[in-house]
Protein backbone atom coordinates (compact mmCIF):
# COMPACT_ATOMS: atom_id res chain seq x y z
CA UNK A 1 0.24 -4.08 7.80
CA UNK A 2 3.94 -4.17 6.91
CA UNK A 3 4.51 -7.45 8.37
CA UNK A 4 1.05 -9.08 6.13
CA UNK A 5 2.28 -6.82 2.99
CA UNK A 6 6.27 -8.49 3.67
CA UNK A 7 4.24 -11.96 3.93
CA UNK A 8 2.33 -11.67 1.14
CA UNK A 9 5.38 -10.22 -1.33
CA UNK A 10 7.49 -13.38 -0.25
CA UNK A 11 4.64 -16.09 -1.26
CA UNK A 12 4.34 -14.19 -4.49
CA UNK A 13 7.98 -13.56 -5.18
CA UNK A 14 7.54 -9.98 -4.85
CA UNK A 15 10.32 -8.00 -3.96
CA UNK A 16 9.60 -4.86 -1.40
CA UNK A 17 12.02 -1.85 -1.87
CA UNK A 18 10.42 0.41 -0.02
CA UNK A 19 7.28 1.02 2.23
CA UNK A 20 5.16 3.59 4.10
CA UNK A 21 1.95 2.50 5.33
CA UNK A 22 0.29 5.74 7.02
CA UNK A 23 -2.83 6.24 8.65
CA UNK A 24 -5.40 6.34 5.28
CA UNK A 25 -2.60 5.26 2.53
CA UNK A 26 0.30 3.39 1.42
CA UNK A 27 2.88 3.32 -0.52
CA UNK A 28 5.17 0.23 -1.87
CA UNK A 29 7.78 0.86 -4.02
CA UNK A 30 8.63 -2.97 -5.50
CA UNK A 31 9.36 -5.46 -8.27
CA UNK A 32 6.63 -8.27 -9.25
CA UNK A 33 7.45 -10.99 -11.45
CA UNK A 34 6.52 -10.11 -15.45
CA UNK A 35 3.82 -13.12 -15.11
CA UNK A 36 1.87 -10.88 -13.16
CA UNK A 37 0.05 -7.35 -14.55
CA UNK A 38 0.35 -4.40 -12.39
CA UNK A 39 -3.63 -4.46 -11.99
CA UNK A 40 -3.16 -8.13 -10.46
CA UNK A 41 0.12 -7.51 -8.01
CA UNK A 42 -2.40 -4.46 -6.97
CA UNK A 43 -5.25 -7.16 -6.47
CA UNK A 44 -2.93 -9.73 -4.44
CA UNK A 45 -1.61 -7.17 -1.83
CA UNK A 46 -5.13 -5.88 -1.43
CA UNK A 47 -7.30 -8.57 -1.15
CA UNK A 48 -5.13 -10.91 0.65
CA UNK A 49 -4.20 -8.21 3.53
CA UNK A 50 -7.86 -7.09 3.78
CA UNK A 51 -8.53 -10.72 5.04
CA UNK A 52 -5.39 -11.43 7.27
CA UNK A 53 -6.40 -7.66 8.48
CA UNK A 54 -10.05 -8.87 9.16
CA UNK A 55 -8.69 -12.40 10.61
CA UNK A 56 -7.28 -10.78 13.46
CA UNK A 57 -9.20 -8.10 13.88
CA UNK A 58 -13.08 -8.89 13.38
CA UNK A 59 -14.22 -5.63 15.07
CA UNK A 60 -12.67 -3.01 12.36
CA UNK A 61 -15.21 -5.09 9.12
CA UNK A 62 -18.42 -3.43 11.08
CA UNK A 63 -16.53 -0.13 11.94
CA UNK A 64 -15.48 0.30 8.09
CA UNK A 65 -18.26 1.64 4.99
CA UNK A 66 -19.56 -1.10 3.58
CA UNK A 67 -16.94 -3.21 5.54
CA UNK A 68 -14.49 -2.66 2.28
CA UNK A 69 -10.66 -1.91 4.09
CA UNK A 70 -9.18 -0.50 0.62
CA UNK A 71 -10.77 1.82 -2.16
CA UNK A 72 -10.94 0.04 -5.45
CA UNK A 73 -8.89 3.06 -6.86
CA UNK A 74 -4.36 2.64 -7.01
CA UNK A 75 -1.44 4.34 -8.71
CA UNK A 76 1.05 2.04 -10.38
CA UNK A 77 3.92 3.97 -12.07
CA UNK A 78 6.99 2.14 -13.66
CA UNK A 79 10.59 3.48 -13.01
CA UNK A 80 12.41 5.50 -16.09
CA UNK A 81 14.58 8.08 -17.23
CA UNK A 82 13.02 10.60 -15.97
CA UNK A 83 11.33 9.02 -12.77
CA UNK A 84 14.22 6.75 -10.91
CA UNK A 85 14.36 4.41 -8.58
CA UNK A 86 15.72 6.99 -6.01
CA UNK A 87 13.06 9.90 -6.93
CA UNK A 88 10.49 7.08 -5.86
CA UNK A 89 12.28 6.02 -2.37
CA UNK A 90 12.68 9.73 -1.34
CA UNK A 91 8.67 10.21 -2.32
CA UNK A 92 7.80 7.89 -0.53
CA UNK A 93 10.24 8.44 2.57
CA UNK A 94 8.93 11.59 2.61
CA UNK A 95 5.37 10.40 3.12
CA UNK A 96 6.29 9.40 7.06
CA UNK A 97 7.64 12.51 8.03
CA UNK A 98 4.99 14.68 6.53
CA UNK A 99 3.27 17.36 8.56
CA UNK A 100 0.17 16.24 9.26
CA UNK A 101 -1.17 19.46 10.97
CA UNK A 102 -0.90 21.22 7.82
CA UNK A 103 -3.72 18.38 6.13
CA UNK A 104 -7.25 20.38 5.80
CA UNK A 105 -10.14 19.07 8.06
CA UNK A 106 -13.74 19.26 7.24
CA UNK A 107 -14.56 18.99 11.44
CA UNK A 108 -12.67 20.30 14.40
């Protein structure tokens, strides 16, 4: 997934600062163009790496609800005073070294 989101961010003129893609998330910290609204850059990186995704593997579509890859929900959040650039690379740093153990399961 990091190689399709780098692909897709270079056609667009995207720039990626930082990424984590885990197991059920992920989490790019990057600049978009002002042409495009966050809602859009959101729609781009999703729709376009839920085919590629799909492309090359056809067996995950029929394993997947609905065969949807990504939840129509996000979080876009714009760097400022009180949020900076380097409060949103550590966040999401952090995100690959959490403990996973310590997530609750509904089935042992």
């Amino acid at each position: 997934m990091k190689e399709v989101f780098t692909h897709i961010a270079e056609e667009y003129g995207f720039a990626i600062d930082t990424m984590e893609v885990v197991e059920d998330h992920v989490h790019i910290f990057m600049e978009a163009p002002p042409r495009y609204a966050p809602a859009e850059v959101v729609q781009i990186m999703k729709s376009i790496s839920g085919r590629e995704l799909f492309k090359k593997f056809p067996k995950i579509r029929k394993q997947l609800w609905a065969g949807e890859l990504w939840n129509d929900g996000y979080f876009v959040r714009s760097v400022g005073d009180k949020v900076t650039a380097d409060i949103i690379r550590r966040y999401i740093k952090y995100q690959s070294h959490e403990d996973s153990s310590s997530q609750l399961t509904m089935f042992e």
